[in-house]
PDB file of N, CA and C in Angstrom:
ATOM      1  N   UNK A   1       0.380 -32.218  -5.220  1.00  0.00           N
ATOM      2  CA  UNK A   1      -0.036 -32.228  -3.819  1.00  0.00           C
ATOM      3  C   UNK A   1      -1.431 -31.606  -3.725  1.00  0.00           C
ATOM      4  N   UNK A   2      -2.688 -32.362  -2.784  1.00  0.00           N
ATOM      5  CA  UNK A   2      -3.950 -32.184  -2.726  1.00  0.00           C
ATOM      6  C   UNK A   2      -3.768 -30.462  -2.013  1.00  0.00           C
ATOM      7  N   UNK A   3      -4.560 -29.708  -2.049  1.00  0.00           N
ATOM      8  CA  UNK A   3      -4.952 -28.401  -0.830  1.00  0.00           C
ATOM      9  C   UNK A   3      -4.806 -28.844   0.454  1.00  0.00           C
ATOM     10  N   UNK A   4      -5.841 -30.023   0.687  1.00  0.00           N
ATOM     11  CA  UNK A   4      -5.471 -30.305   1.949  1.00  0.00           C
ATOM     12  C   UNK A   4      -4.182 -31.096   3.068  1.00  0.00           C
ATOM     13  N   UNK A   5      -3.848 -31.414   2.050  1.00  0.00           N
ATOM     14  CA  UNK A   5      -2.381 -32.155   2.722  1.00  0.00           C
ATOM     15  C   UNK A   5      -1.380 -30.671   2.260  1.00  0.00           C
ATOM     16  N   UNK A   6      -1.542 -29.323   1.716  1.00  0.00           N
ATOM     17  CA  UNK A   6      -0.766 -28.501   1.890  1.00  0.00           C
ATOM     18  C   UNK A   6      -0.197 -28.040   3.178  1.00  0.00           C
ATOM     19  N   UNK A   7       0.869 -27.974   3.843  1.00  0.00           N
ATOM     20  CA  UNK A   7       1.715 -27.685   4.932  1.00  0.00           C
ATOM     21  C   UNK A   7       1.769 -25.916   4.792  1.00  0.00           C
ATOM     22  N   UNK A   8       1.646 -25.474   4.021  1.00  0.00           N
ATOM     23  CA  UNK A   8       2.018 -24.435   3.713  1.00  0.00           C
ATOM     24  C   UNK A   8       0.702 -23.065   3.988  1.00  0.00           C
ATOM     25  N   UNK A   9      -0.435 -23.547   4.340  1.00  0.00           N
ATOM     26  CA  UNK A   9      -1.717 -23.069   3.781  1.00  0.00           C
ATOM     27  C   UNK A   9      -1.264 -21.649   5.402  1.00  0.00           C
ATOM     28  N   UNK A  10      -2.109 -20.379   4.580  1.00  0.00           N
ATOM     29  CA  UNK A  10      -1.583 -19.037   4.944  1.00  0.00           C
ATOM     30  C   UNK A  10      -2.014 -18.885   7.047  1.00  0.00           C
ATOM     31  N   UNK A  11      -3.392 -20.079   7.426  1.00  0.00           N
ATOM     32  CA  UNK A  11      -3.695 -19.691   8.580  1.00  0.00           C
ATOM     33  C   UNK A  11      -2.651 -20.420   9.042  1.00  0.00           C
ATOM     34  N   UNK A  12      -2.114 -21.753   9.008  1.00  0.00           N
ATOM     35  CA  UNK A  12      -0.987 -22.394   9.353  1.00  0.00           C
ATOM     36  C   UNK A  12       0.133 -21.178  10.003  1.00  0.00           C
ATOM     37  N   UNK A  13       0.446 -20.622   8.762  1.00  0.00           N
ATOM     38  CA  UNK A  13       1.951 -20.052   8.666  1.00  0.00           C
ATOM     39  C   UNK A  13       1.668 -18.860   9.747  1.00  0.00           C
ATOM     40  N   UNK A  14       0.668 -17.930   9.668  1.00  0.00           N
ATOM     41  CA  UNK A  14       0.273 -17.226  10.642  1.00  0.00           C
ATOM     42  C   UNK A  14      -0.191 -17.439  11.961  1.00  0.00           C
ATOM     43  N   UNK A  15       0.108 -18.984  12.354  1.00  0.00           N
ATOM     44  CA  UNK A  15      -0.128 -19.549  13.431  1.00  0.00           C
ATOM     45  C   UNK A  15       1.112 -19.597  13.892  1.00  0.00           C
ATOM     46  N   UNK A  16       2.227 -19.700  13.365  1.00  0.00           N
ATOM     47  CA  UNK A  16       3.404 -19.685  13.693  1.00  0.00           C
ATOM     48  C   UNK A  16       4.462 -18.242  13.364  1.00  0.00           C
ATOM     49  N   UNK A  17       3.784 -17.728  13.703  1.00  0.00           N
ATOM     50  CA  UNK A  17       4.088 -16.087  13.673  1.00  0.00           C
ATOM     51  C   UNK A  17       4.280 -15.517  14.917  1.00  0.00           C
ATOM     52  N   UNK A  18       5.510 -14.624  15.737  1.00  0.00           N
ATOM     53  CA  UNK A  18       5.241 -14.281  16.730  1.00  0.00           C
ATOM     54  C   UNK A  18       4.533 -13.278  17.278  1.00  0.00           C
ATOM     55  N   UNK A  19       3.963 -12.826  18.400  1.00  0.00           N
ATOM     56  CA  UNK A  19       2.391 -12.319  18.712  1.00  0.00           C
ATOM     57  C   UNK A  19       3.482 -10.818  18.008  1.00  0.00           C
ATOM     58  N   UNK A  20       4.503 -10.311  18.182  1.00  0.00           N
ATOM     59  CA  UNK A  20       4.539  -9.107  17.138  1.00  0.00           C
ATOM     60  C   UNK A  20       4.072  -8.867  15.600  1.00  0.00           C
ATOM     61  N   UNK A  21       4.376 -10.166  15.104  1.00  0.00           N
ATOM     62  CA  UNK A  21       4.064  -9.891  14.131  1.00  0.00           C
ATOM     63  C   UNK A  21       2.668 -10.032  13.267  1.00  0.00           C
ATOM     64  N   UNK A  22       1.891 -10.954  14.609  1.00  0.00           N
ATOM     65  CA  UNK A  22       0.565 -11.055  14.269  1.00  0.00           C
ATOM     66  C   UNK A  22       0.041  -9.775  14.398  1.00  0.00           C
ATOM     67  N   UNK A  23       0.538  -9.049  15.661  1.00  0.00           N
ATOM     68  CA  UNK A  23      -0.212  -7.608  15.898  1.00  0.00           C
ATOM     69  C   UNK A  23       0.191  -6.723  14.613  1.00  0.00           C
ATOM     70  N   UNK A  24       1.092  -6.757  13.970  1.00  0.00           N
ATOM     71  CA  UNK A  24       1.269  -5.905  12.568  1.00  0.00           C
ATOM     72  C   UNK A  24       0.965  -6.159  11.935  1.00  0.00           C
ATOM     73  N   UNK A  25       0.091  -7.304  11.680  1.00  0.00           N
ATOM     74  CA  UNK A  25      -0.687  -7.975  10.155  1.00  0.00           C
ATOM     75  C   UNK A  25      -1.739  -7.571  10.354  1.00  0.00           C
ATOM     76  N   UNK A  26      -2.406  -7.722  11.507  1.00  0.00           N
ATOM     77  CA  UNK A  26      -3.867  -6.880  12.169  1.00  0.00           C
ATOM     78  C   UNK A  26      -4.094  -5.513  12.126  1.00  0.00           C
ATOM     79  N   UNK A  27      -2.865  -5.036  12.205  1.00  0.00           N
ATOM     80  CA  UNK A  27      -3.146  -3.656  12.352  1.00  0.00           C
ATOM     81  C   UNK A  27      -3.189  -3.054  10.616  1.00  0.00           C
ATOM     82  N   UNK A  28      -1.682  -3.454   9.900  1.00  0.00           N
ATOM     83  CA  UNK A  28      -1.920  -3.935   8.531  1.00  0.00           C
ATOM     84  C   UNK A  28      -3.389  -3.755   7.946  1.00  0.00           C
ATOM     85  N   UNK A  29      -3.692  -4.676   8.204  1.00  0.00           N
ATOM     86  CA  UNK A  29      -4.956  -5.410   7.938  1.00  0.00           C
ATOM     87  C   UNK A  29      -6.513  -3.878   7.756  1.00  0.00           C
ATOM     88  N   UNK A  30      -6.380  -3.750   9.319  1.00  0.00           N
ATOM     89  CA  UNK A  30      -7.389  -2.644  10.085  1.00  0.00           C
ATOM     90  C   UNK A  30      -7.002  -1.363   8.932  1.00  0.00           C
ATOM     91  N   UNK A  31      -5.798  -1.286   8.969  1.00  0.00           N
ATOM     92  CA  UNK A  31      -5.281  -0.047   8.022  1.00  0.00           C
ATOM     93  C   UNK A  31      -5.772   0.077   6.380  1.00  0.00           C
ATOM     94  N   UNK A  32      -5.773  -1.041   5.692  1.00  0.00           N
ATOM     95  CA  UNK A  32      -6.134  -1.364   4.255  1.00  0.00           C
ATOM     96  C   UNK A  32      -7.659  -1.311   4.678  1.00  0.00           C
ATOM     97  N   UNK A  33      -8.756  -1.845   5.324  1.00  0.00           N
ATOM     98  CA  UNK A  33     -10.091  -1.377   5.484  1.00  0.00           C
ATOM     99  C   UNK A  33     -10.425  -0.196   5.980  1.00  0.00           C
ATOM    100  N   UNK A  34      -9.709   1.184   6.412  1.00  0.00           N
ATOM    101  CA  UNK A  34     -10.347   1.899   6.954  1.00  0.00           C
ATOM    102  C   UNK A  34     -10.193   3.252   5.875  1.00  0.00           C
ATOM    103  N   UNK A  35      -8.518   2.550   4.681  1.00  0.00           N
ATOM    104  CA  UNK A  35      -8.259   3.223   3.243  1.00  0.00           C
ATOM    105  C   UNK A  35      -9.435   3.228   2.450  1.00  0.00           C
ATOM    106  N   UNK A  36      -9.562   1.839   2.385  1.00  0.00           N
ATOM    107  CA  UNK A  36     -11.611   1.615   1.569  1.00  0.00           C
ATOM    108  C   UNK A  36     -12.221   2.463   2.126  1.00  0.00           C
ATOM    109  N   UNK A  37     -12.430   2.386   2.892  1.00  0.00           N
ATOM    110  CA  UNK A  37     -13.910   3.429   3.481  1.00  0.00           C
ATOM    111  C   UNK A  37     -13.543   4.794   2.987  1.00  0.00           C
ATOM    112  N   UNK A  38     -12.627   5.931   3.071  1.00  0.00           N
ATOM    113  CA  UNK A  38     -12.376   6.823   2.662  1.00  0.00           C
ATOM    114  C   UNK A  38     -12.500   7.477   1.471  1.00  0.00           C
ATOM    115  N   UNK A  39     -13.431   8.154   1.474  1.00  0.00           N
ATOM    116  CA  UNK A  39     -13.255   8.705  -0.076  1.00  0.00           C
ATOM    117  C   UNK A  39     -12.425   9.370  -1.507  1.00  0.00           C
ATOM    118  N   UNK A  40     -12.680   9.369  -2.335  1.00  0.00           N
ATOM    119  CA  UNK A  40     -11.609   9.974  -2.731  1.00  0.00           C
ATOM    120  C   UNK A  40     -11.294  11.622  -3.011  1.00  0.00           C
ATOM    121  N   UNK A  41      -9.898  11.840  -2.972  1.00  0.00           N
ATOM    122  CA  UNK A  41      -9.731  13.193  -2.623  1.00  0.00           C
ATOM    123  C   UNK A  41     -10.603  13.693  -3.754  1.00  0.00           C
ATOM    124  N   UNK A  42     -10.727  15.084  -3.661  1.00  0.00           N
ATOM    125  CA  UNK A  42     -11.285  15.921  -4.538  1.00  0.00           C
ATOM    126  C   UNK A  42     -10.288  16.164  -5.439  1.00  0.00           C
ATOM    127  N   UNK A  43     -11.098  16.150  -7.014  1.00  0.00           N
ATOM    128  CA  UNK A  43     -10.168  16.091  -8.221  1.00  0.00           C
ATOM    129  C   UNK A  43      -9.363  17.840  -8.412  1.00  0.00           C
ATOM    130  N   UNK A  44      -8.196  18.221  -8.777  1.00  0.00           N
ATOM    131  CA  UNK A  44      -7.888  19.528  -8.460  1.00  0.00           C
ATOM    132  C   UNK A  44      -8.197  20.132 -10.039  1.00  0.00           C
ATOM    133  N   UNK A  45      -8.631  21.208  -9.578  1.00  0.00           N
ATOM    134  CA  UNK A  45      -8.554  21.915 -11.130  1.00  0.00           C
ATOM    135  C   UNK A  45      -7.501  23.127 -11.404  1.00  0.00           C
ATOM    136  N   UNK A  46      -6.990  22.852 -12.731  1.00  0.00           N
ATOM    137  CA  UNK A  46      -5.909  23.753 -12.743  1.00  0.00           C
ATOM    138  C   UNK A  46      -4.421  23.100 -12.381  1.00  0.00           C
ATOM    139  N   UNK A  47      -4.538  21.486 -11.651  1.00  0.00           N
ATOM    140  CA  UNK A  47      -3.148  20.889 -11.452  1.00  0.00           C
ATOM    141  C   UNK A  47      -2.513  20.704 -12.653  1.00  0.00           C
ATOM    142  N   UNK A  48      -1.504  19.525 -12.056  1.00  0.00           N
ATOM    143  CA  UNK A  48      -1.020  18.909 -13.425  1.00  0.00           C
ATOM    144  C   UNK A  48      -1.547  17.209 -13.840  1.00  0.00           C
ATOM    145  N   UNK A  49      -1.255  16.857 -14.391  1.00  0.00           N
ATOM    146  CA  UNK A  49      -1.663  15.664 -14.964  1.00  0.00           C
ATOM    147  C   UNK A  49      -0.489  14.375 -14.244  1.00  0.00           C
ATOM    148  N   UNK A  50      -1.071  13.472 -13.750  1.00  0.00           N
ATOM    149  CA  UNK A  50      -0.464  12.014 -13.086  1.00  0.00           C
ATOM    150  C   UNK A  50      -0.275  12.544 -11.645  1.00  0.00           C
ATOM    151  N   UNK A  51       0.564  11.759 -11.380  1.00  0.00           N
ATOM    152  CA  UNK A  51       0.886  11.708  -9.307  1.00  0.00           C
ATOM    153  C   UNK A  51       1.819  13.138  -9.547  1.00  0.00           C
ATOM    154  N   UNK A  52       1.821  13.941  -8.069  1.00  0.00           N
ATOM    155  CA  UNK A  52       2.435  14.890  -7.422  1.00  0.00           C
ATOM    156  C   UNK A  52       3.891  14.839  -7.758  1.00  0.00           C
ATOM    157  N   UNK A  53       4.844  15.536  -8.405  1.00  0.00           N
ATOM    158  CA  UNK A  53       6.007  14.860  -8.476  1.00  0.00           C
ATOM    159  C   UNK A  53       6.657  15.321  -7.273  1.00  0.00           C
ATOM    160  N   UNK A  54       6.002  16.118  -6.128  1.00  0.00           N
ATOM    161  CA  UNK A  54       6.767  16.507  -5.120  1.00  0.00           C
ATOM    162  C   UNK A  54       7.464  15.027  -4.507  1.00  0.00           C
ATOM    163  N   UNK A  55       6.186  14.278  -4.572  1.00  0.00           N
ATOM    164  CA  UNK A  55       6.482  12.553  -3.652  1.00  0.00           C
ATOM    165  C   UNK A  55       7.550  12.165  -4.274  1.00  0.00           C
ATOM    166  N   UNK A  56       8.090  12.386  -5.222  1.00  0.00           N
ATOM    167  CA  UNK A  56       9.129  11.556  -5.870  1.00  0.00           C
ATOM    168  C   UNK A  56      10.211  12.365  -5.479  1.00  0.00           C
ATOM    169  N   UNK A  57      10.077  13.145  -5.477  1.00  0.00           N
ATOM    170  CA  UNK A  57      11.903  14.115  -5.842  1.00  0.00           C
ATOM    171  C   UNK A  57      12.215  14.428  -7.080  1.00  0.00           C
ATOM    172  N   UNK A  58      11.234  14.520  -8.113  1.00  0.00           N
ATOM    173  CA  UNK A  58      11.712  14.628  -9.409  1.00  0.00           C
ATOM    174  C   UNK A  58      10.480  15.550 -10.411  1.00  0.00           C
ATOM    175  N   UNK A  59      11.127  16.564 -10.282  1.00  0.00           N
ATOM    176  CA  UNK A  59      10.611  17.857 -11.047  1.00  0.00           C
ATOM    177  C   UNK A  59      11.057  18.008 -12.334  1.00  0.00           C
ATOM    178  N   UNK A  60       9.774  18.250 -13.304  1.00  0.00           N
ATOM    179  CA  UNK A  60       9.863  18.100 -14.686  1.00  0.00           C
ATOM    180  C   UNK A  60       8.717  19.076 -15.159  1.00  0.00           C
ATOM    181  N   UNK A  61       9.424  20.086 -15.790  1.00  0.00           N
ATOM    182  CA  UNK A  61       7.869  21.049 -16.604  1.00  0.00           C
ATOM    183  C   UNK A  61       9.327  21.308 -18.487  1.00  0.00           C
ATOM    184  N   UNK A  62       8.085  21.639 -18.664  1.00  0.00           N
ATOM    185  CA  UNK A  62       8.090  21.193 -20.547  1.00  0.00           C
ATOM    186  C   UNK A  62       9.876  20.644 -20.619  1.00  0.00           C
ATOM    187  N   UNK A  63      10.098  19.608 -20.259  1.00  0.00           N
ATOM    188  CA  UNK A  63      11.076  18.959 -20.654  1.00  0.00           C
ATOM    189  C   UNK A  63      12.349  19.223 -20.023  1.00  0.00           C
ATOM    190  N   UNK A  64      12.318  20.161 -19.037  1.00  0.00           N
ATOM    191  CA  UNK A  64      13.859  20.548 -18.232  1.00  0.00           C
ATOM    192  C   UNK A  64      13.422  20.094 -16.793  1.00  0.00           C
ATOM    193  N   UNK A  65      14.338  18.920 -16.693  1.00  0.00           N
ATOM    194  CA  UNK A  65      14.139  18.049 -14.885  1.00  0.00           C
ATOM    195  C   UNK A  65      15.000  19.181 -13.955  1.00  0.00           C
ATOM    196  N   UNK A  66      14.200  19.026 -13.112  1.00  0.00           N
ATOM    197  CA  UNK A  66      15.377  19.563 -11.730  1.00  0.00           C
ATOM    198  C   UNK A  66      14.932  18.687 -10.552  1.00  0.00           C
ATOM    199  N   UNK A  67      16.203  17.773  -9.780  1.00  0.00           N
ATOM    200  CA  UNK A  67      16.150  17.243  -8.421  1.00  0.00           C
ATOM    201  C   UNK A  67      16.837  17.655  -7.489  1.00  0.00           C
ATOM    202  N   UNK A  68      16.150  18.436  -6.629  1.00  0.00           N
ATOM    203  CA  UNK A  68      16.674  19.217  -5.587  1.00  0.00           C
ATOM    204  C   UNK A  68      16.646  18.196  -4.278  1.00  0.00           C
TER     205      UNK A  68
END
């Protein structure tokens, strides 16, 4: 099937979206460009190494987990 005889193509499908859910793709949308613009945090010295494990729930120092 050519591109243009696609039925499927993304402004289509978002044409048939109801105005809620267009307003959450926009806002969506507004939200992922205003992440770009932001800089990045300041690097910490003295942390630990990878992501926060607070976000997870899962605490780990030299090899003994605890999930509280």
């Amino acid at each position: 099937m050519s591109k243009t005889n696609n039925p499927l193509r993304s402004r289509d499908r978002r044409a048939e979206l109801p105005p809620a859910a267009r307003r959450a793709l926009a806002e969506a949308e507004a939200r992922r460009r205003e992440g770009a613009k932001r800089p990045a945090p300041p690097e910490e010295i003295g942390g630990r190494d990878g992501p926060d494990p607070a976000r997870y729930g899962d605490w780990e120092v030299k090899g003994i987990a605890s999930d509280f």
